[in-house]
C-alpha atoms as a PDB file:
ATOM      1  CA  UNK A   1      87.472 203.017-125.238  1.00  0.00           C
ATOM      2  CA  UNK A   2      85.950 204.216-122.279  1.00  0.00           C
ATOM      3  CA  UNK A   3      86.592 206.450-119.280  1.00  0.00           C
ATOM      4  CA  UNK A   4      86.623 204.362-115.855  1.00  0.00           C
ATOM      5  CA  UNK A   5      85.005 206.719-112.784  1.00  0.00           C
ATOM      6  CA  UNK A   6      85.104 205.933-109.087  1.00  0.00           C
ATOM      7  CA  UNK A   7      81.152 206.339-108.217  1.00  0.00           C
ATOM      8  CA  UNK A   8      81.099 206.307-104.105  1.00  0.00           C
ATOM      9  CA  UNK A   9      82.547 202.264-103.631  1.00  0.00           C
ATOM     10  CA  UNK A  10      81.199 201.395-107.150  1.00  0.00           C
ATOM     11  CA  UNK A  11      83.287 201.521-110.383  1.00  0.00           C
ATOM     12  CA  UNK A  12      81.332 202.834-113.637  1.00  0.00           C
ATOM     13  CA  UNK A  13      82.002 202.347-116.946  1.00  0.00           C
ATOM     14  CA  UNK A  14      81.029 205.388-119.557  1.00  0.00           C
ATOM     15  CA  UNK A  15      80.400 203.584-122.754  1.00  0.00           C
ATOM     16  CA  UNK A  16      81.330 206.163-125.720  1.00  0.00           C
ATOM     17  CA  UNK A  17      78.748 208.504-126.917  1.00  0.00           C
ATOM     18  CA  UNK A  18      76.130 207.347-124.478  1.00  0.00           C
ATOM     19  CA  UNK A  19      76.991 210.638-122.201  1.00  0.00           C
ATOM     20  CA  UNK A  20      75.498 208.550-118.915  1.00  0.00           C
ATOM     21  CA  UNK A  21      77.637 206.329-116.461  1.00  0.00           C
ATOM     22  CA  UNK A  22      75.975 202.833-116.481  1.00  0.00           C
ATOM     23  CA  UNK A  23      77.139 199.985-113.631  1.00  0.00           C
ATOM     24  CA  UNK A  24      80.054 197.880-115.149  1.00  0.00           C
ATOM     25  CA  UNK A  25      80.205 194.107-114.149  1.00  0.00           C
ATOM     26  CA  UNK A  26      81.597 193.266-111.470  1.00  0.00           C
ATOM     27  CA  UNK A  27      85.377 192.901-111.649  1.00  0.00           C
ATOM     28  CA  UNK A  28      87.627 189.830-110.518  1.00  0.00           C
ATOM     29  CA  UNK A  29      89.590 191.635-108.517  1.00  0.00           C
ATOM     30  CA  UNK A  30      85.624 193.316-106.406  1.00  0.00           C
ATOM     31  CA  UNK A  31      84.607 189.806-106.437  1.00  0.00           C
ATOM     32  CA  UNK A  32      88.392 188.301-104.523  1.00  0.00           C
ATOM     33  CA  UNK A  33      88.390 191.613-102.201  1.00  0.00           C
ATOM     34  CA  UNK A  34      84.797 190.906-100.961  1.00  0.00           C
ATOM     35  CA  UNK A  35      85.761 187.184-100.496  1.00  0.00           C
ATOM     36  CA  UNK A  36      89.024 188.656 -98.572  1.00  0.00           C
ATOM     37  CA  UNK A  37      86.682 190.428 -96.115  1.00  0.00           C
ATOM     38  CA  UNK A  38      83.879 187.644 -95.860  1.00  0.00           C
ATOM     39  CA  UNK A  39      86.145 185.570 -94.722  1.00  0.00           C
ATOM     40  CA  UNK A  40      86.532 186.807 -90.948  1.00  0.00           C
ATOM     41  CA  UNK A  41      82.919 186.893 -90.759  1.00  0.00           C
ATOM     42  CA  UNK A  42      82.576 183.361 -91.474  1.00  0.00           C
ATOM     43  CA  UNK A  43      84.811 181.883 -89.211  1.00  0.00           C
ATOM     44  CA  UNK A  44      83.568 183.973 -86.404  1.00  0.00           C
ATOM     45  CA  UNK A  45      80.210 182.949 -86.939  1.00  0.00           C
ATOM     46  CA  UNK A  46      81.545 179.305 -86.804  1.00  0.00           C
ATOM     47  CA  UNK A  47      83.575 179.765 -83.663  1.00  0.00           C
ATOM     48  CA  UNK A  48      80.476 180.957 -82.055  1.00  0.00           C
ATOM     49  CA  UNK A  49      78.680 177.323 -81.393  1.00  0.00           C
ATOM     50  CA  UNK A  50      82.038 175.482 -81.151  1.00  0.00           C
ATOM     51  CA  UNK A  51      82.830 178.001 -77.493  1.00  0.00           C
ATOM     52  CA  UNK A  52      79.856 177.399 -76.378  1.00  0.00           C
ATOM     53  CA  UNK A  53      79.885 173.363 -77.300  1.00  0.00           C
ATOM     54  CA  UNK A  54      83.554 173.527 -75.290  1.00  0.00           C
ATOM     55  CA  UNK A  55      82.421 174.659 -72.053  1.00  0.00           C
ATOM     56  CA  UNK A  56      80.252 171.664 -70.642  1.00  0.00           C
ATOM     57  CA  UNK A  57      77.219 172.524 -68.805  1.00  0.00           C
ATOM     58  CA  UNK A  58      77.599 172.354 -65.368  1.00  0.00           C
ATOM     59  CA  UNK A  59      74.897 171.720 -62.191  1.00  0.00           C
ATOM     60  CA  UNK A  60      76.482 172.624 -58.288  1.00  0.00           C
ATOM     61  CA  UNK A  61      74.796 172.211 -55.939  1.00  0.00           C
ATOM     62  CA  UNK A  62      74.699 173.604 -51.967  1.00  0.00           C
ATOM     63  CA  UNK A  63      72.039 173.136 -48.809  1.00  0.00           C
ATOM     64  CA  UNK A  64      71.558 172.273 -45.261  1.00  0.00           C
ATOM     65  CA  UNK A  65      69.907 169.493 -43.323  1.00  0.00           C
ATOM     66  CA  UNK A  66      68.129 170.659 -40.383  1.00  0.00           C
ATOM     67  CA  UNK A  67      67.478 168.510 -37.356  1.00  0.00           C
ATOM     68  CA  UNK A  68      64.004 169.208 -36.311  1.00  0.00           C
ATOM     69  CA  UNK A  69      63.117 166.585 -34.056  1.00  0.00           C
ATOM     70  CA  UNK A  70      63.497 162.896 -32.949  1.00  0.00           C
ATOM     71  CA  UNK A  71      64.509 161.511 -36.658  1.00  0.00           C
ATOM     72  CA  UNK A  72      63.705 164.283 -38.732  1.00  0.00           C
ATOM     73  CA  UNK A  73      65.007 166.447 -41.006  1.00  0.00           C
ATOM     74  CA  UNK A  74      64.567 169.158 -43.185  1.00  0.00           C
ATOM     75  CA  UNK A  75      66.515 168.910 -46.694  1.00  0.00           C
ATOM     76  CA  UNK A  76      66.889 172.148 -48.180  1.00  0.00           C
ATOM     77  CA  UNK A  77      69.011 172.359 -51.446  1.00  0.00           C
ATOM     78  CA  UNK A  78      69.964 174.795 -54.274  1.00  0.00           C
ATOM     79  CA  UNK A  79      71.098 173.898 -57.800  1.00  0.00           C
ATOM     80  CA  UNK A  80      72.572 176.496 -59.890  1.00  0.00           C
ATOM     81  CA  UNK A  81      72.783 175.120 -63.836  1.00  0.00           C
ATOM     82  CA  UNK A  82      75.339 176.853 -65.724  1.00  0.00           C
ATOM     83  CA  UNK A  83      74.748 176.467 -69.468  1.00  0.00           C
ATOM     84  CA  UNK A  84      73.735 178.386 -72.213  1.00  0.00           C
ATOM     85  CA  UNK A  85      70.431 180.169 -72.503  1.00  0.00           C
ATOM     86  CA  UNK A  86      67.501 177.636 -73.103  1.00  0.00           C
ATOM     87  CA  UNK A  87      68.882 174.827 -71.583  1.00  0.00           C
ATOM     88  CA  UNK A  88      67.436 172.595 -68.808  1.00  0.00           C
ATOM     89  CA  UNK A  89      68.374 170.001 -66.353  1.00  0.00           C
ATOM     90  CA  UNK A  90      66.377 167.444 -64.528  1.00  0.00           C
ATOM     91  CA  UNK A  91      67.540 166.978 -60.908  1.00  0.00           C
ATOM     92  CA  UNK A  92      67.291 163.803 -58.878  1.00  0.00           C
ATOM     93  CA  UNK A  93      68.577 162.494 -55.180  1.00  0.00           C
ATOM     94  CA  UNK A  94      69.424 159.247 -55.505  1.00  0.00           C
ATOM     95  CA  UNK A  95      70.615 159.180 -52.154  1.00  0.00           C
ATOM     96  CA  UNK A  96      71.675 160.895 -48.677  1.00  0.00           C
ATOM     97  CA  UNK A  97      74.250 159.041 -46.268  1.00  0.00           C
ATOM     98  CA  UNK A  98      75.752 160.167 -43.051  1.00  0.00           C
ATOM     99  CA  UNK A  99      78.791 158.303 -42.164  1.00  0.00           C
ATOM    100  CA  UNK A 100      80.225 159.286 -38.583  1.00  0.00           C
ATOM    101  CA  UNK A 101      84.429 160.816 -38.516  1.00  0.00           C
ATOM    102  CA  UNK A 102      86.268 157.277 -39.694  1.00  0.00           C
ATOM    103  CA  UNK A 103      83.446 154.964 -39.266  1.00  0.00           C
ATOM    104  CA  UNK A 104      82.632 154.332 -42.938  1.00  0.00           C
ATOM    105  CA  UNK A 105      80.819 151.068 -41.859  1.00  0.00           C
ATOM    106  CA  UNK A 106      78.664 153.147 -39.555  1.00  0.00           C
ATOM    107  CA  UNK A 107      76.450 154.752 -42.488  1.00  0.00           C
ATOM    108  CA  UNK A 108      73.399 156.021 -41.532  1.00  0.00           C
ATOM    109  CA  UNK A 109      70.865 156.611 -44.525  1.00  0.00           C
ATOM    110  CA  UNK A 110      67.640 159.095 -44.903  1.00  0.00           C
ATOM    111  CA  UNK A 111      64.500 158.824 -46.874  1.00  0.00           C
ATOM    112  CA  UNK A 112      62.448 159.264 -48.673  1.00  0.00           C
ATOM    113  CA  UNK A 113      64.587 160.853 -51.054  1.00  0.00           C
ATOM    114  CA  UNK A 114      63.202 163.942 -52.584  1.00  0.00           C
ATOM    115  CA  UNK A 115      61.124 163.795 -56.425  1.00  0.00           C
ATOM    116  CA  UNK A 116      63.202 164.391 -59.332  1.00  0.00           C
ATOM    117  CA  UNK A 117      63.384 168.897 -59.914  1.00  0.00           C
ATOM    118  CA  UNK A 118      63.350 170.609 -63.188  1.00  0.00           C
ATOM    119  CA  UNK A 119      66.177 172.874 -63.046  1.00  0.00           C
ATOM    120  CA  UNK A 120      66.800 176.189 -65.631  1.00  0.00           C
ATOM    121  CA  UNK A 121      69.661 177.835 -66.355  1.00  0.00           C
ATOM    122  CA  UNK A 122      70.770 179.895 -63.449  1.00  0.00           C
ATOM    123  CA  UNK A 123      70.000 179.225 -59.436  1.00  0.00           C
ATOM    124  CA  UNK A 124      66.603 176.777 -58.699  1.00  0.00           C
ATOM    125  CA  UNK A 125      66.066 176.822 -54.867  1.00  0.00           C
ATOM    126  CA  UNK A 126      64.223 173.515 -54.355  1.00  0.00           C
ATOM    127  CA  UNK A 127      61.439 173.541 -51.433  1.00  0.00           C
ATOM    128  CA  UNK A 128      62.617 172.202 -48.525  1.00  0.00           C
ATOM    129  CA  UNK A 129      61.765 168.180 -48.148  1.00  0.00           C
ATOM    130  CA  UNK A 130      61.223 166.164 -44.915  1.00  0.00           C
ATOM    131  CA  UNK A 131      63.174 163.166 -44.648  1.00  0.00           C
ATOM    132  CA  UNK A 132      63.428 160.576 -41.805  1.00  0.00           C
ATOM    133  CA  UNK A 133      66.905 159.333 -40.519  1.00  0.00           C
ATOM    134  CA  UNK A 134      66.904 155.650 -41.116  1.00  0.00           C
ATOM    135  CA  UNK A 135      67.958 153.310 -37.757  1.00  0.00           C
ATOM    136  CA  UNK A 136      70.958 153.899 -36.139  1.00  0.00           C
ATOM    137  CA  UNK A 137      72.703 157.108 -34.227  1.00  0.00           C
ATOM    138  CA  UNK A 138      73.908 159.977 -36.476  1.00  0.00           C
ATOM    139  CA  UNK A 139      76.657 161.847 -34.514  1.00  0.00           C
ATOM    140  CA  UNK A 140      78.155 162.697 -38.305  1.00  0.00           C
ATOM    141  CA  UNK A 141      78.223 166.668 -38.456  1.00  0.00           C
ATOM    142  CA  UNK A 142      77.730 165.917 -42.465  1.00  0.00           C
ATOM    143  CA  UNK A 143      75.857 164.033 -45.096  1.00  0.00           C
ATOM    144  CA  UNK A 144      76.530 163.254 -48.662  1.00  0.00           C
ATOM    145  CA  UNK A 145      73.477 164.032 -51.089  1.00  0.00           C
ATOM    146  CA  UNK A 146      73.827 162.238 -54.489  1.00  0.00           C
ATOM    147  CA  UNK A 147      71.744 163.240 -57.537  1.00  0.00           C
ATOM    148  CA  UNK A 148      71.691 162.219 -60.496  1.00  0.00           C
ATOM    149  CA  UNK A 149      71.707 165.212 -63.226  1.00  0.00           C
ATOM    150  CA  UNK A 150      70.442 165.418 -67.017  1.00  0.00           C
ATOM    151  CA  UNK A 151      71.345 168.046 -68.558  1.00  0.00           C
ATOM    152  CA  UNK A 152      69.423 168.860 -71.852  1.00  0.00           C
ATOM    153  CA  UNK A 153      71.452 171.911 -74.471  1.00  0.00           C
ATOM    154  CA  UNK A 154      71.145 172.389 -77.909  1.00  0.00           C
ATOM    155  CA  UNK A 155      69.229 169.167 -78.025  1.00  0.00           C
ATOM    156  CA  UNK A 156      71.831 167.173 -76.865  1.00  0.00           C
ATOM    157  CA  UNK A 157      71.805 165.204 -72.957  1.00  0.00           C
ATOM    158  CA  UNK A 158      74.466 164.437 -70.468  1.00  0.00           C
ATOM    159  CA  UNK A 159      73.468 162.411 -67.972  1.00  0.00           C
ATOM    160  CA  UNK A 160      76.144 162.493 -64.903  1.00  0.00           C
ATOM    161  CA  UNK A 161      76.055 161.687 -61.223  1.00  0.00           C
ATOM    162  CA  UNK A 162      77.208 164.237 -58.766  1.00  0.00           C
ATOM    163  CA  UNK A 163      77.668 164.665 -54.974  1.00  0.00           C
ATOM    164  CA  UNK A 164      77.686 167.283 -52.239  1.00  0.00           C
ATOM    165  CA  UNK A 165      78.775 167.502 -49.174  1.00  0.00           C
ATOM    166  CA  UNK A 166      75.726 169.213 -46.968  1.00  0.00           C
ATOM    167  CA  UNK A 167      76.301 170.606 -43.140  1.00  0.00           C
ATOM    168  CA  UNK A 168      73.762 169.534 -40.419  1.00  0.00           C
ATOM    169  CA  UNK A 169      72.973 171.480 -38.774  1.00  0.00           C
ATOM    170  CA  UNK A 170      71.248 170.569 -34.889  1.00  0.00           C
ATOM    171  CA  UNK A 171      69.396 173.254 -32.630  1.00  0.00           C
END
């Protein structure tokens, strides 16, 4: 028979008249404690990519529209893309409509609509774009931009359309 000795966290064995502690296997009872303990680490590993997979990536957007002169504008807009680190998002207007205080069939549109922006993570102020008020009076102190946004994490795209509401603003 031998004499069991606690060894820092390590059980050792001393095997009769070999006088020197030599490593034991490993019990069942070290073997279902270090699965006890493992356990916690695994599932928080796990959890990690599932949080992040819950909260959707997201793409708001805010600007002006100056009147310069005559029919012109100036479009200036800034997306912010909320997502997780390395993401990206392509940004495109797919259209900006004025429609005067309760005269929807009074919609006044402006081109040409601004090239499709690569956003990343975080605010992207685009440069500001001209665009020309289409016929018609625009005494509408707002327009709606549309853009279409994909939205590229982990590998995986959403592609969603989104509006905002942007003030004009007239000297």
């Amino acid at each position: 028979m031998g004499l069991l000795h606690r060894w820092g966290s390590m059980d050792t064995q001393e095997r009769e008249g070999s006088g020197a502690g030599t490593p034991s296997l490993l019990s069942r009872r070290t073997i279902a404690m270090g699965a006890v303990w493992s356990v916690p680490v695994i599932l928080a590993a796990t959890a990690a990519p599932a949080a992040a997979a819950s909260n959707p990536p997201a793409v708001l957007a805010a600007g002006t529209l100056a009147h310069t002169t005559g029919k012109d504008y100036l479009l200036t807009m800034v997306y912010t893309l909320t997502a997780p680190k390395g993401s990206t998002a392509t940004i495109g207007v797919t259209d900006i409509q004025a429609a005067p205080a309760g005269k929807q069939e009074d919609v006044v549109t402006f081109g040409p609509l601004p090239g499709a922006q690569s956003l990343s993570v975080g605010a992207n102020p685009v440069p500001a774009v001209s665009v020309t008020r289409a016929e018609g009076s625009n005494s509408a102190q707002t327009v709606t931009v549309i853009y279409t946004c994909i939205v590229v994490v982990n590998g995986i795209t959403t592609t969603t359309t989104q509006s905002v509401i942007v003030p004009i603003s007239r000297p």
